[in-house]
PDB file of N, CA and C in Angstrom:
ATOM      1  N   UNK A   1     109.578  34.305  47.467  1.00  0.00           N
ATOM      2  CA  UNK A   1     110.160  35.551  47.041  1.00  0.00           C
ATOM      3  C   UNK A   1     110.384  35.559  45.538  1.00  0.00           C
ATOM      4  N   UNK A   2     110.420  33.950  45.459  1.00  0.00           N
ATOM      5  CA  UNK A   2     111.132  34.294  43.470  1.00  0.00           C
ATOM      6  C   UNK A   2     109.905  34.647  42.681  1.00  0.00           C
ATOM      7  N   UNK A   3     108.625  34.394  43.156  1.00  0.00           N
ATOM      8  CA  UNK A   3     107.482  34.560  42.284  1.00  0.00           C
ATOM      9  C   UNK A   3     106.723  35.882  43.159  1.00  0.00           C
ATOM     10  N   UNK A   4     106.878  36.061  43.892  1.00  0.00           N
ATOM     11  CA  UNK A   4     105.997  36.915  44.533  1.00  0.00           C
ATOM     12  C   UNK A   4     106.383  38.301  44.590  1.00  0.00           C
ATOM     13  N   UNK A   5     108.216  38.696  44.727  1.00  0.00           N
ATOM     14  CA  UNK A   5     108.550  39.765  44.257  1.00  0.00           C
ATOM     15  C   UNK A   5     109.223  39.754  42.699  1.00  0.00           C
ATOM     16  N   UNK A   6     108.881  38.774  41.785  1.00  0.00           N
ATOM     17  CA  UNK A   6     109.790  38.800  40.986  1.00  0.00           C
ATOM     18  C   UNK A   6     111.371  39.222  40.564  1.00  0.00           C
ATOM     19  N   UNK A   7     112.084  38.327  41.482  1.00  0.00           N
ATOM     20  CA  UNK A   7     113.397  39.101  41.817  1.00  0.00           C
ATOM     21  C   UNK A   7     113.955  38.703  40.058  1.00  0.00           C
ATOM     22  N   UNK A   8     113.786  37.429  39.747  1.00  0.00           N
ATOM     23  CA  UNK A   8     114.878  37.208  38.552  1.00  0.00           C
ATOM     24  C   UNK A   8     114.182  38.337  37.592  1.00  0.00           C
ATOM     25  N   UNK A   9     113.307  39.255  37.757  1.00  0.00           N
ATOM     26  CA  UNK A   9     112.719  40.281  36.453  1.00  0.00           C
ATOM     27  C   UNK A   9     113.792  41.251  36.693  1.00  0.00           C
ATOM     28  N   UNK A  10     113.869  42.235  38.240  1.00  0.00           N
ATOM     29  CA  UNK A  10     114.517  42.911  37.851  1.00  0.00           C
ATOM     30  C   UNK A  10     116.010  42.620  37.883  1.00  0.00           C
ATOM     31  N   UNK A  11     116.035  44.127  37.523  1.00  0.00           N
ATOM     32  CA  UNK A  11     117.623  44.337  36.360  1.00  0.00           C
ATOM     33  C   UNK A  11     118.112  45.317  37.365  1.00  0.00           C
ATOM     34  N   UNK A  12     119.227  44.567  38.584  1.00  0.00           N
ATOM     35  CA  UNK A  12     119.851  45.309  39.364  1.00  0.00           C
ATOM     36  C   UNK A  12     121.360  45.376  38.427  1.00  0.00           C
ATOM     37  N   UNK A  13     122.077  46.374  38.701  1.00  0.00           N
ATOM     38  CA  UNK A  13     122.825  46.838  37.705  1.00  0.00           C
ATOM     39  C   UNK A  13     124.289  46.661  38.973  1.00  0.00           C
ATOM     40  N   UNK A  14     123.859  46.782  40.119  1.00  0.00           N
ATOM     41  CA  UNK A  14     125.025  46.488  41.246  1.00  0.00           C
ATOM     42  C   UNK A  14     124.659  45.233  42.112  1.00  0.00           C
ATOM     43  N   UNK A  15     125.781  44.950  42.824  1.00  0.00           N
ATOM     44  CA  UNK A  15     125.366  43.344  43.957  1.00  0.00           C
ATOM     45  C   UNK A  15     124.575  44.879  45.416  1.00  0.00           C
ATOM     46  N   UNK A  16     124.956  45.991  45.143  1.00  0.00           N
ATOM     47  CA  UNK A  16     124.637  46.798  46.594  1.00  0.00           C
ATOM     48  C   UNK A  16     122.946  46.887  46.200  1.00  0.00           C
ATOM     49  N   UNK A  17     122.404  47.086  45.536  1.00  0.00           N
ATOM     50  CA  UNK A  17     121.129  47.174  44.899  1.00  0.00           C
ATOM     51  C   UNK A  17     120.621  45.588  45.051  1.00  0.00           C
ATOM     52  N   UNK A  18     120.740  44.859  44.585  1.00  0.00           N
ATOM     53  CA  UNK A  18     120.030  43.827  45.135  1.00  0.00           C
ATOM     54  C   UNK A  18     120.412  43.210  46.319  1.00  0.00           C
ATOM     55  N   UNK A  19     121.319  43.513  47.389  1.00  0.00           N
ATOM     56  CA  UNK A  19     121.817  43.060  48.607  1.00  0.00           C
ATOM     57  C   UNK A  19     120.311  43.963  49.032  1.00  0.00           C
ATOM     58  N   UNK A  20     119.739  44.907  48.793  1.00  0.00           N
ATOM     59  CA  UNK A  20     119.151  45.999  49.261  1.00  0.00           C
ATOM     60  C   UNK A  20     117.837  45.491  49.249  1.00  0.00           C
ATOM     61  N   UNK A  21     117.762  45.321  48.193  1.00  0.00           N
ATOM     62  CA  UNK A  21     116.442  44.501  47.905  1.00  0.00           C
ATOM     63  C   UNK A  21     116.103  43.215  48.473  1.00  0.00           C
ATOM     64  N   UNK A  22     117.095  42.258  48.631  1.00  0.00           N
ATOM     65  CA  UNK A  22     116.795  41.122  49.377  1.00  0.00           C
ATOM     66  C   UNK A  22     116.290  41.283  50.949  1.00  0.00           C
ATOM     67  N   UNK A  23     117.187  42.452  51.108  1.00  0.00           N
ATOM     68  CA  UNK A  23     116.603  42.825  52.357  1.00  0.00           C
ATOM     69  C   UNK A  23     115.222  42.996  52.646  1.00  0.00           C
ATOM     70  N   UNK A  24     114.918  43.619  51.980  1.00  0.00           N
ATOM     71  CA  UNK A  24     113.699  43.784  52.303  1.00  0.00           C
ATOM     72  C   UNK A  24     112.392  43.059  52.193  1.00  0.00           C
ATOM     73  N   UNK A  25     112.843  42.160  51.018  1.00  0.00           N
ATOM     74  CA  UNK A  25     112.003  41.097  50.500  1.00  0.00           C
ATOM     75  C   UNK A  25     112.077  39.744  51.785  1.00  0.00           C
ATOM     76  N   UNK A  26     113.241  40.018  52.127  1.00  0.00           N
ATOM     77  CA  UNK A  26     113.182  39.181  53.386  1.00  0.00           C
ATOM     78  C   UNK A  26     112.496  39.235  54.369  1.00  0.00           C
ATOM     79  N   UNK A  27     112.538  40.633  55.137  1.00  0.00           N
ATOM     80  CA  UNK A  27     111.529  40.973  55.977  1.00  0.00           C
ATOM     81  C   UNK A  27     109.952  40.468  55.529  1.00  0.00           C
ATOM     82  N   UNK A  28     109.420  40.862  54.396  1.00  0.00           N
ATOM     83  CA  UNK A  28     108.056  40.967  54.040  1.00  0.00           C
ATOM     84  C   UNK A  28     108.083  39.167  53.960  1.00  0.00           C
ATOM     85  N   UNK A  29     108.777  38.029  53.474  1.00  0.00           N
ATOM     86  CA  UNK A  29     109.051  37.157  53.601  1.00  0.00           C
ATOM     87  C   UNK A  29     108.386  36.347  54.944  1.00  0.00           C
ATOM     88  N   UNK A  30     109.775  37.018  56.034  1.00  0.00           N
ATOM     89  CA  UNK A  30     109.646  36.490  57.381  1.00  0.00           C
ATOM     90  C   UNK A  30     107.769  36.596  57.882  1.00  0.00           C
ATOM     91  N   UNK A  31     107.316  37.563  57.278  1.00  0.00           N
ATOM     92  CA  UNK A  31     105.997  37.954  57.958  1.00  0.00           C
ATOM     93  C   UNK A  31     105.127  37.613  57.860  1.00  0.00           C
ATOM     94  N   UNK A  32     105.166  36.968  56.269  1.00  0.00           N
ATOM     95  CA  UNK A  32     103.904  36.318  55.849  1.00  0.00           C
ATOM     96  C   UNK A  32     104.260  34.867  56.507  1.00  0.00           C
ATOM     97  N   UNK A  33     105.558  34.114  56.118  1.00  0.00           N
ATOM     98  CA  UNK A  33     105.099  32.855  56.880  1.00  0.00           C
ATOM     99  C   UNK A  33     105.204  32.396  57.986  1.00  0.00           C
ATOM    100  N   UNK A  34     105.440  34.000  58.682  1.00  0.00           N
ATOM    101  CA  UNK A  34     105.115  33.468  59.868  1.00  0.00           C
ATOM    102  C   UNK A  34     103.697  34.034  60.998  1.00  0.00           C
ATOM    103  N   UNK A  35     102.808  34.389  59.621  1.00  0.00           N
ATOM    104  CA  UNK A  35     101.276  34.700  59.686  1.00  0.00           C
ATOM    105  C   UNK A  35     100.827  33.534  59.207  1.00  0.00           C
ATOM    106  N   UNK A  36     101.244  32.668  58.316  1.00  0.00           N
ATOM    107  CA  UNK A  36     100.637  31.738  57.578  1.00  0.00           C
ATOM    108  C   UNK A  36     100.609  30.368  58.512  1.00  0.00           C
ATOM    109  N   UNK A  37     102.333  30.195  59.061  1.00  0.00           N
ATOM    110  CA  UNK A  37     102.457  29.011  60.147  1.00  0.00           C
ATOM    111  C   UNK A  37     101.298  29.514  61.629  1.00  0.00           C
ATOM    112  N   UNK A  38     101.594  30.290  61.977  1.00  0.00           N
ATOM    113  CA  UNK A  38     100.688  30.753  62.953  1.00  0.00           C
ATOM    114  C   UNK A  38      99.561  30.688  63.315  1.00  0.00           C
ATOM    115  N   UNK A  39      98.743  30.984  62.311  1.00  0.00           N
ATOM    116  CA  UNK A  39      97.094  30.551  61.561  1.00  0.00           C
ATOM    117  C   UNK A  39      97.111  28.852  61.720  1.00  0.00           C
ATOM    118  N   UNK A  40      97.690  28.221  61.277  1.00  0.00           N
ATOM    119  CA  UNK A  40      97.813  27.004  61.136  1.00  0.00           C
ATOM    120  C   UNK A  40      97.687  26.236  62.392  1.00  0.00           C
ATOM    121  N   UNK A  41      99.060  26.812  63.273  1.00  0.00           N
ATOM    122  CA  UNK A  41      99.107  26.369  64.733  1.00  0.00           C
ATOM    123  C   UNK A  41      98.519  26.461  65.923  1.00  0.00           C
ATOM    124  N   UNK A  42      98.088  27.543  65.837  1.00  0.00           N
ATOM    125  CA  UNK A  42      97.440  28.411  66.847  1.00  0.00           C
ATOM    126  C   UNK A  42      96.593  29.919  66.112  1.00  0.00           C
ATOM    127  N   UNK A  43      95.262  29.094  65.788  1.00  0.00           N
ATOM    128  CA  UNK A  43      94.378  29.974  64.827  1.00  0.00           C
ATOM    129  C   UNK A  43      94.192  30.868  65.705  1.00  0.00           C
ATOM    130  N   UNK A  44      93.356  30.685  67.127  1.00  0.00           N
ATOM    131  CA  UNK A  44      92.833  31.521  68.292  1.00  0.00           C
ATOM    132  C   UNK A  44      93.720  32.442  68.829  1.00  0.00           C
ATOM    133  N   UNK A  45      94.917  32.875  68.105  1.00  0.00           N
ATOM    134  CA  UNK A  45      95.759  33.868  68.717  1.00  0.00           C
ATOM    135  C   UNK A  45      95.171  34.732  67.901  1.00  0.00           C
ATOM    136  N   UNK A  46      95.706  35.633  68.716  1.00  0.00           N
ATOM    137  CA  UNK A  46      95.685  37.705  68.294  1.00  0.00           C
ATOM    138  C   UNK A  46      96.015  37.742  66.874  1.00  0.00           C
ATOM    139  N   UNK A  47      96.149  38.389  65.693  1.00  0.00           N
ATOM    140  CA  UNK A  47      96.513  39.039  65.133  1.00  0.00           C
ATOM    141  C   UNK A  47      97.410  40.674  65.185  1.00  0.00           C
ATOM    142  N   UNK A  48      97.732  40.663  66.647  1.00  0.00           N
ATOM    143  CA  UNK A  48      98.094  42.145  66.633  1.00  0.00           C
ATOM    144  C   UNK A  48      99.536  42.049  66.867  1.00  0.00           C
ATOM    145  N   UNK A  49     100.283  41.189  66.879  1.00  0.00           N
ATOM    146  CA  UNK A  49     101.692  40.675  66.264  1.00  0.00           C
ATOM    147  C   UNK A  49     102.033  40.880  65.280  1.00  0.00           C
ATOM    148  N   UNK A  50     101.338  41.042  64.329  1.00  0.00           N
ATOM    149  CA  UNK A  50     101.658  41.106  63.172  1.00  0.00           C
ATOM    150  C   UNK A  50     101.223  42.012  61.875  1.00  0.00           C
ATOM    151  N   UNK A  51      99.998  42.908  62.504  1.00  0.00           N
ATOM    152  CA  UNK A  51      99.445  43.886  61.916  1.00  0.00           C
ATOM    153  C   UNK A  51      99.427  44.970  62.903  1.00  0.00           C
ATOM    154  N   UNK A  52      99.316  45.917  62.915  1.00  0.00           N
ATOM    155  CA  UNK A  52      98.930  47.008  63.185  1.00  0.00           C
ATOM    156  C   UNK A  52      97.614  47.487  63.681  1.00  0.00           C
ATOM    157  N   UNK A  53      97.543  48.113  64.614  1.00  0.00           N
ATOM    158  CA  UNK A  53      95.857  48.631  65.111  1.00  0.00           C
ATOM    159  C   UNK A  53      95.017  48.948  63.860  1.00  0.00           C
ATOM    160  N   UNK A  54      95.738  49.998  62.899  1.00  0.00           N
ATOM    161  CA  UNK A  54      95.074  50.053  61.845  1.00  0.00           C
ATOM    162  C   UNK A  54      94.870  49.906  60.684  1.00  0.00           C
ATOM    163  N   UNK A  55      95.994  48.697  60.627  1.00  0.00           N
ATOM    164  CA  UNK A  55      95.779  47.527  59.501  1.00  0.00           C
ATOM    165  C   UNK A  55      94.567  46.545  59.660  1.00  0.00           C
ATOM    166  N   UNK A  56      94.744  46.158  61.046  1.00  0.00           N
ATOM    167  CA  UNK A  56      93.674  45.249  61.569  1.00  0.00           C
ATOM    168  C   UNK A  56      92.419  45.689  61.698  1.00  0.00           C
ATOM    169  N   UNK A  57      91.929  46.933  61.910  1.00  0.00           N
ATOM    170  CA  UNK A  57      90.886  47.612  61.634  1.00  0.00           C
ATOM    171  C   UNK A  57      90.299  47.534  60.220  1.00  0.00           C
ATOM    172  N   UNK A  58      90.996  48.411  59.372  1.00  0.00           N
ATOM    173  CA  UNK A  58      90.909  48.719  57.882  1.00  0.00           C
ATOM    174  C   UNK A  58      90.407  47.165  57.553  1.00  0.00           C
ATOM    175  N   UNK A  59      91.181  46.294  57.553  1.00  0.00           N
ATOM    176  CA  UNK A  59      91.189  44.905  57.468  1.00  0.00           C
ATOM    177  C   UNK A  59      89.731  43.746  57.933  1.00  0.00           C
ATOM    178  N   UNK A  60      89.298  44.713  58.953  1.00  0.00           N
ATOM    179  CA  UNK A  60      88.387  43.831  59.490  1.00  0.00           C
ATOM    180  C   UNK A  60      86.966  44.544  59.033  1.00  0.00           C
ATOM    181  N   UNK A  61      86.998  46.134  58.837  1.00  0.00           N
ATOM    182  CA  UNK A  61      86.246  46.569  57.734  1.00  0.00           C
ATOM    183  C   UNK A  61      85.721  45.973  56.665  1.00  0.00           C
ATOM    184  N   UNK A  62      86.660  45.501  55.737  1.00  0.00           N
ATOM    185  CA  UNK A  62      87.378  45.486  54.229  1.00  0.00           C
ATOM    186  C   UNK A  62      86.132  44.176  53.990  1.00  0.00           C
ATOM    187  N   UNK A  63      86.659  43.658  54.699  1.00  0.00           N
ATOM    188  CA  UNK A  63      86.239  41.586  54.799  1.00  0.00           C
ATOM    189  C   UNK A  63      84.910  41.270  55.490  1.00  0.00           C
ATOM    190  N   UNK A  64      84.405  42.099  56.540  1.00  0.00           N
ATOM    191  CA  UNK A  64      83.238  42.527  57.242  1.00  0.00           C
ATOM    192  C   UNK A  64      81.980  42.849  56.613  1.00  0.00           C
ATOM    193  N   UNK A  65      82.591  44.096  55.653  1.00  0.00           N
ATOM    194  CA  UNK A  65      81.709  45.088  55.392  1.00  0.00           C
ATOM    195  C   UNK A  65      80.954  45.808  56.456  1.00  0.00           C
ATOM    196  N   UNK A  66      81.523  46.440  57.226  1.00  0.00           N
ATOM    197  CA  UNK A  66      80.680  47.124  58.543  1.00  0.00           C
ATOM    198  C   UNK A  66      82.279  47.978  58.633  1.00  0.00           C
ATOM    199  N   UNK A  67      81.107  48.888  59.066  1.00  0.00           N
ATOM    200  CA  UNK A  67      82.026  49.907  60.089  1.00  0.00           C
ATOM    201  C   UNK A  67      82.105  50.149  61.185  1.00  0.00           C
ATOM    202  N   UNK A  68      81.544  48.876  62.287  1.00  0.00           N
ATOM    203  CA  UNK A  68      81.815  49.058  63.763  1.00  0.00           C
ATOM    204  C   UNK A  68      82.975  47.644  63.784  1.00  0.00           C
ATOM    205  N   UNK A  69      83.486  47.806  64.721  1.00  0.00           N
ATOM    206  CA  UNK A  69      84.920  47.170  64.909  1.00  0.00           C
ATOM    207  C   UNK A  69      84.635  46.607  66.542  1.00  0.00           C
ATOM    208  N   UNK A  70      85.262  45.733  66.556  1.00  0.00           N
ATOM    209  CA  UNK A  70      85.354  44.939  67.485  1.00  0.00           C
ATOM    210  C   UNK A  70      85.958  45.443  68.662  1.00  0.00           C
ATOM    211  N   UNK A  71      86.070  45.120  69.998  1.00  0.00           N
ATOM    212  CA  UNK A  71      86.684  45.715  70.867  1.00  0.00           C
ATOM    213  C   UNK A  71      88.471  45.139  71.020  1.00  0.00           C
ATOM    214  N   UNK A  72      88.290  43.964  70.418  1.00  0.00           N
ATOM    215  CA  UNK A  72      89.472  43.194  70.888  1.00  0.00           C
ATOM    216  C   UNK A  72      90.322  43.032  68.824  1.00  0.00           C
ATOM    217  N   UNK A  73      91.579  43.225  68.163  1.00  0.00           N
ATOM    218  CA  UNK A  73      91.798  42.426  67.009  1.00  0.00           C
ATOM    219  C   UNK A  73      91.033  41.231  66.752  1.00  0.00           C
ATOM    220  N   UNK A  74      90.646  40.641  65.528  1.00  0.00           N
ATOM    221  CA  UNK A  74      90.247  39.463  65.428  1.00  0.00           C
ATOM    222  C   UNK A  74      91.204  38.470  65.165  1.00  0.00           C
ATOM    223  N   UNK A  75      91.246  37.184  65.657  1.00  0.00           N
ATOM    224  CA  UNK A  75      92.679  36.056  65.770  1.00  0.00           C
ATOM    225  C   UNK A  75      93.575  36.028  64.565  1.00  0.00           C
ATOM    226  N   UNK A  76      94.396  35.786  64.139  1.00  0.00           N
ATOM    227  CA  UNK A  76      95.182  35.636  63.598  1.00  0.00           C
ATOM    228  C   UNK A  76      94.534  34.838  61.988  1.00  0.00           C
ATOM    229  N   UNK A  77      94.086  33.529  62.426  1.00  0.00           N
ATOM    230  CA  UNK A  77      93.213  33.086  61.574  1.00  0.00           C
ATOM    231  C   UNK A  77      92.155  33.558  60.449  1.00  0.00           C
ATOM    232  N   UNK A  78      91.011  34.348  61.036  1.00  0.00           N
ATOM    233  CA  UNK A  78      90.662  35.430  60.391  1.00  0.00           C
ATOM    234  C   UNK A  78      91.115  36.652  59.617  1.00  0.00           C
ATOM    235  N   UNK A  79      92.307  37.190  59.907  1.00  0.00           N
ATOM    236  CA  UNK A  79      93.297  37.877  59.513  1.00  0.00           C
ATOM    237  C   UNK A  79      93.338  36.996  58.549  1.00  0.00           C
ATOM    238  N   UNK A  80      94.509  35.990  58.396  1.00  0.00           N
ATOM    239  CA  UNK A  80      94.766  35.800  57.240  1.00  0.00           C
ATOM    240  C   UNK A  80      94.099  34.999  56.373  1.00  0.00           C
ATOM    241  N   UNK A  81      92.884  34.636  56.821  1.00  0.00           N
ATOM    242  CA  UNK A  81      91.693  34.082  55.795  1.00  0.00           C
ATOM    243  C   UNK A  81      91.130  35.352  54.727  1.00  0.00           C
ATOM    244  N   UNK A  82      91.436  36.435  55.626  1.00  0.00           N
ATOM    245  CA  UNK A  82      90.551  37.980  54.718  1.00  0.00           C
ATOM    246  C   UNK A  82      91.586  38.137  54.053  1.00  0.00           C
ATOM    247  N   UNK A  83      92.990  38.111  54.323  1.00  0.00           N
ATOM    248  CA  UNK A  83      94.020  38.323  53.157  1.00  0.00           C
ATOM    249  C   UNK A  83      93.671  37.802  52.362  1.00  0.00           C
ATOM    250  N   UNK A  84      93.795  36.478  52.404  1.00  0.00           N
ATOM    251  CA  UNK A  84      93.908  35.261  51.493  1.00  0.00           C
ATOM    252  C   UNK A  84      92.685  35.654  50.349  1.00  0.00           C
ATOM    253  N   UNK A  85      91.651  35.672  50.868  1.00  0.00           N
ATOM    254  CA  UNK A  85      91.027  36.002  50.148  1.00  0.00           C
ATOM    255  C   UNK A  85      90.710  37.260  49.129  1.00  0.00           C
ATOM    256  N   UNK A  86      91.272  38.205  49.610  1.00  0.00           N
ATOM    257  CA  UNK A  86      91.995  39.474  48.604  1.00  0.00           C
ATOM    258  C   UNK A  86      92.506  39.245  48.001  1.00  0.00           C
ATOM    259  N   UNK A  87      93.669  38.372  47.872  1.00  0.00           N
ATOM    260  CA  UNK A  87      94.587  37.710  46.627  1.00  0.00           C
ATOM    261  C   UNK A  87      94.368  36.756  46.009  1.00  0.00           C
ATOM    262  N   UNK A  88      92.555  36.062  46.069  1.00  0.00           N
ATOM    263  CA  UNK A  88      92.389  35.137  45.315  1.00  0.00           C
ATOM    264  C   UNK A  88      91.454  33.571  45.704  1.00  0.00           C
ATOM    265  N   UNK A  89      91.844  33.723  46.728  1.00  0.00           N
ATOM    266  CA  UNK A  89      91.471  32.225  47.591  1.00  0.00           C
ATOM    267  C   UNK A  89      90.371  32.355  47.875  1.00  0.00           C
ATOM    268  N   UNK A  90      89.412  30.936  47.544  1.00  0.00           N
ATOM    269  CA  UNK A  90      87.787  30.649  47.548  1.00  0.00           C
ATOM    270  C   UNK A  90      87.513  30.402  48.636  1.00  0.00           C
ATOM    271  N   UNK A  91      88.266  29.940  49.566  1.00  0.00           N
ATOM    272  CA  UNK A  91      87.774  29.050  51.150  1.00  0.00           C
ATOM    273  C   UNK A  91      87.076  28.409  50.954  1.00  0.00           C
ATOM    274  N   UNK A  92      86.618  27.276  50.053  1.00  0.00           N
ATOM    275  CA  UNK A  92      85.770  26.423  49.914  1.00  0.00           C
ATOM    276  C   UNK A  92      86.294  25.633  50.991  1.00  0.00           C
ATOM    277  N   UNK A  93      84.743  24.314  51.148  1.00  0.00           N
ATOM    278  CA  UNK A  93      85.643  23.842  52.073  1.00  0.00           C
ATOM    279  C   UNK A  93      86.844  22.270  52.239  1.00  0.00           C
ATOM    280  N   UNK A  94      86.955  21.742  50.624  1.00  0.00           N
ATOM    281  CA  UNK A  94      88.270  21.052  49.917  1.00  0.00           C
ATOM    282  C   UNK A  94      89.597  21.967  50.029  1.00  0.00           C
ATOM    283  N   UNK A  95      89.365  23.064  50.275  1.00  0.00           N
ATOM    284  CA  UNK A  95      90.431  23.825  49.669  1.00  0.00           C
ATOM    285  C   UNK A  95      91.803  23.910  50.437  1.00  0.00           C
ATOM    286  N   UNK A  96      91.364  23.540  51.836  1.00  0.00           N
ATOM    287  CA  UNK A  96      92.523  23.392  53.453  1.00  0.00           C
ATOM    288  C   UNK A  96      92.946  24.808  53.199  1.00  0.00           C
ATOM    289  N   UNK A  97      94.069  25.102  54.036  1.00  0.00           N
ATOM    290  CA  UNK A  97      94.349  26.446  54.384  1.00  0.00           C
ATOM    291  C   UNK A  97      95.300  27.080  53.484  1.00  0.00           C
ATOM    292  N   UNK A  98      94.800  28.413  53.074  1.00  0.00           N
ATOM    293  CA  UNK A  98      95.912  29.569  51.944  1.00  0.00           C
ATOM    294  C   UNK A  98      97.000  29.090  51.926  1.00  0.00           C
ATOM    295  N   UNK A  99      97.807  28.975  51.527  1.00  0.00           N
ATOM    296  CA  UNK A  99      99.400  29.301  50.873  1.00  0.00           C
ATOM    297  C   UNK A  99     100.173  30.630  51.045  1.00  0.00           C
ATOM    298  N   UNK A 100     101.355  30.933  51.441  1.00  0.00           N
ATOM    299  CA  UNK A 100     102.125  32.149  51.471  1.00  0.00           C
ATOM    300  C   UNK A 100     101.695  32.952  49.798  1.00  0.00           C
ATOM    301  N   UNK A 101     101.757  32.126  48.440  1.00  0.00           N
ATOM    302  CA  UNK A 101     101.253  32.932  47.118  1.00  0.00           C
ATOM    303  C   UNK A 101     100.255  33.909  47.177  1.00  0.00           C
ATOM    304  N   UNK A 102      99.178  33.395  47.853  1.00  0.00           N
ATOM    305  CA  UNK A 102      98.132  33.876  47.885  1.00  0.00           C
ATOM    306  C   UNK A 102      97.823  34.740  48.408  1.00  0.00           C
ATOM    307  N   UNK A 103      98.547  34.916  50.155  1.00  0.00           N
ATOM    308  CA  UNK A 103      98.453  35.368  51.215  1.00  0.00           C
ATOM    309  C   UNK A 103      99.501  36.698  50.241  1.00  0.00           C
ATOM    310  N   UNK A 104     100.727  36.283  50.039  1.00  0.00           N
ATOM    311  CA  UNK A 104     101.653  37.813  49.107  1.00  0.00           C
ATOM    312  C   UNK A 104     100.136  38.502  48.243  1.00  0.00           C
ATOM    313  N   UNK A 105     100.182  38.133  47.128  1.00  0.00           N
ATOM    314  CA  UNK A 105      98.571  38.784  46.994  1.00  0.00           C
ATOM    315  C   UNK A 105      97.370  39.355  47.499  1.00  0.00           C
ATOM    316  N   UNK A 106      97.230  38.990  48.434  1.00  0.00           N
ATOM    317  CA  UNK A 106      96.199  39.615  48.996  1.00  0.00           C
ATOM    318  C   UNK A 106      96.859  40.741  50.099  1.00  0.00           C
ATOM    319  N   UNK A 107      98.209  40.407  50.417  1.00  0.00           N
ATOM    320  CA  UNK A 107      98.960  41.477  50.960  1.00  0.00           C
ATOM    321  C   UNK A 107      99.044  42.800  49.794  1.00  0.00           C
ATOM    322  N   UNK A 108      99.344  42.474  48.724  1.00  0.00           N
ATOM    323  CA  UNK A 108      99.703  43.957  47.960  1.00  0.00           C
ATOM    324  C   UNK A 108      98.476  44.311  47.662  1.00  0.00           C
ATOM    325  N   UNK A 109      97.437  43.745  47.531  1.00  0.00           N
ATOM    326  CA  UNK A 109      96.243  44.417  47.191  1.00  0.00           C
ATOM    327  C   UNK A 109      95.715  45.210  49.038  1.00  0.00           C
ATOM    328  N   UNK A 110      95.842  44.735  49.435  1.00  0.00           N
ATOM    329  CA  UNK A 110      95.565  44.987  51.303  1.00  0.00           C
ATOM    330  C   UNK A 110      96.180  46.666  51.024  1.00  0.00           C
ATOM    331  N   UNK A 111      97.402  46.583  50.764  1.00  0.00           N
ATOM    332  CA  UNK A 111      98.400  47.809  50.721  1.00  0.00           C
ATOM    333  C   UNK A 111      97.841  48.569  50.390  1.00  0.00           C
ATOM    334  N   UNK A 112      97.575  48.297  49.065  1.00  0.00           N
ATOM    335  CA  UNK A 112      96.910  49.249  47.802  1.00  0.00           C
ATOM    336  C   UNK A 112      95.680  50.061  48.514  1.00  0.00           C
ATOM    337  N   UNK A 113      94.327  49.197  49.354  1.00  0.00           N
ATOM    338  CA  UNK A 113      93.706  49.773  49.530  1.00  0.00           C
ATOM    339  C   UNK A 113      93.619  50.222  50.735  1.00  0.00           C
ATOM    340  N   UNK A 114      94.805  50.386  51.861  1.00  0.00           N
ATOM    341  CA  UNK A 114      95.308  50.991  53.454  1.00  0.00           C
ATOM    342  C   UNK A 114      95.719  51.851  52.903  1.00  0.00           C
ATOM    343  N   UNK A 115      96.653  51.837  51.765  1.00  0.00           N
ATOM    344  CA  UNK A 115      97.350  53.544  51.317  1.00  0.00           C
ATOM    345  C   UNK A 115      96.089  54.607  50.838  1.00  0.00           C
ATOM    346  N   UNK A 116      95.096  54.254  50.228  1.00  0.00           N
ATOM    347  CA  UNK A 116      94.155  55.099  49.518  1.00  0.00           C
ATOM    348  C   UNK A 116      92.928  55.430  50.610  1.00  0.00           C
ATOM    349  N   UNK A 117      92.828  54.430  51.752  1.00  0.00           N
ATOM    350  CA  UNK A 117      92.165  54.693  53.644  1.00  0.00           C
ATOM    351  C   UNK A 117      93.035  55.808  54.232  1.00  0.00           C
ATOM    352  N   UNK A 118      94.181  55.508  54.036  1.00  0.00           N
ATOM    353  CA  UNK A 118      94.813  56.722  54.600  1.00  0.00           C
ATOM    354  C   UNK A 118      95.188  57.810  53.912  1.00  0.00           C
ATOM    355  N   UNK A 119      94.582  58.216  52.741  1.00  0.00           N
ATOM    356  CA  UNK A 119      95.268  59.381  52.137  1.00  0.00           C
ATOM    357  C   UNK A 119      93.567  59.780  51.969  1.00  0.00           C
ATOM    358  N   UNK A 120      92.172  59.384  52.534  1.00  0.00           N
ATOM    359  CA  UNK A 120      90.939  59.994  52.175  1.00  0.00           C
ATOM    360  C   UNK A 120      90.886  60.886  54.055  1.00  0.00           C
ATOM    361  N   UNK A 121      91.655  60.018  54.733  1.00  0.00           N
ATOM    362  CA  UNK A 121      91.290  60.453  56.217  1.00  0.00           C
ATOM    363  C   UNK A 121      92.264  61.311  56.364  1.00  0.00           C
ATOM    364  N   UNK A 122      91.515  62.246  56.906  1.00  0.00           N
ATOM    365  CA  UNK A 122      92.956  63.268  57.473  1.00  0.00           C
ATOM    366  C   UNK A 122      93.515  63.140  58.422  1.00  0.00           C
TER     367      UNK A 122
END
């Protein structure tokens, strides 16, 4: 959270404003590492715990390049290998598995381009 939302940058002016903010940074927190442990433990699970029908779509697009979609989410693993790699990560194969840094990165860029999927579709 300290590098990924840059909390020590901003300039909360009340403790109710950043009580507010932690909140939320917490949530987004809880999600990634527990997409990241998950992948790790049990690659062959779902991804649909943790994304959305049409996150996981958009997502499997994005990283694919195709526009036919699978019948079933793709595992969890895959999920967050296509993050990972939005925010940076080579997958070589020295490299062992993403980091939560990386995975935050490739989450806000993910965002960036689900918000601009959903504002072309009506």
């Amino acid at each position: 959270m300290k590098s990924g939302c840059k909390i020590e940058e901003k300039q909360n002016r009340t403790a109710e404003r950043l009580e507010k903010q932690l909140h939320v940074y917490s949530i987004i927190a809880v999600r990634i590492l527990g997409m990241t442990y998950l992948a790790r433990q049990q690659p062959t699970a779902s991804c649909a715990p943790f994304l959305t029908e049409e996150e996981w779509q958009v997502l499997y697009r994005i990283s694919n390049k195709t526009s036919t979609l699978p019948s079933v989410p793709p595992s969890i693993k895959e999920a967050v290998d296509s993050l990972a790699k939005m925010g940076g990560f080579l997958g070589r194969k020295a490299d062992g598995d993403p980091g939560v840094k990386v995975l935050w990165r490739g989450f806000n860029r993910f965002y960036t381009v689900l918000e601009y999927y959903q504002h072309l579709l009506p």
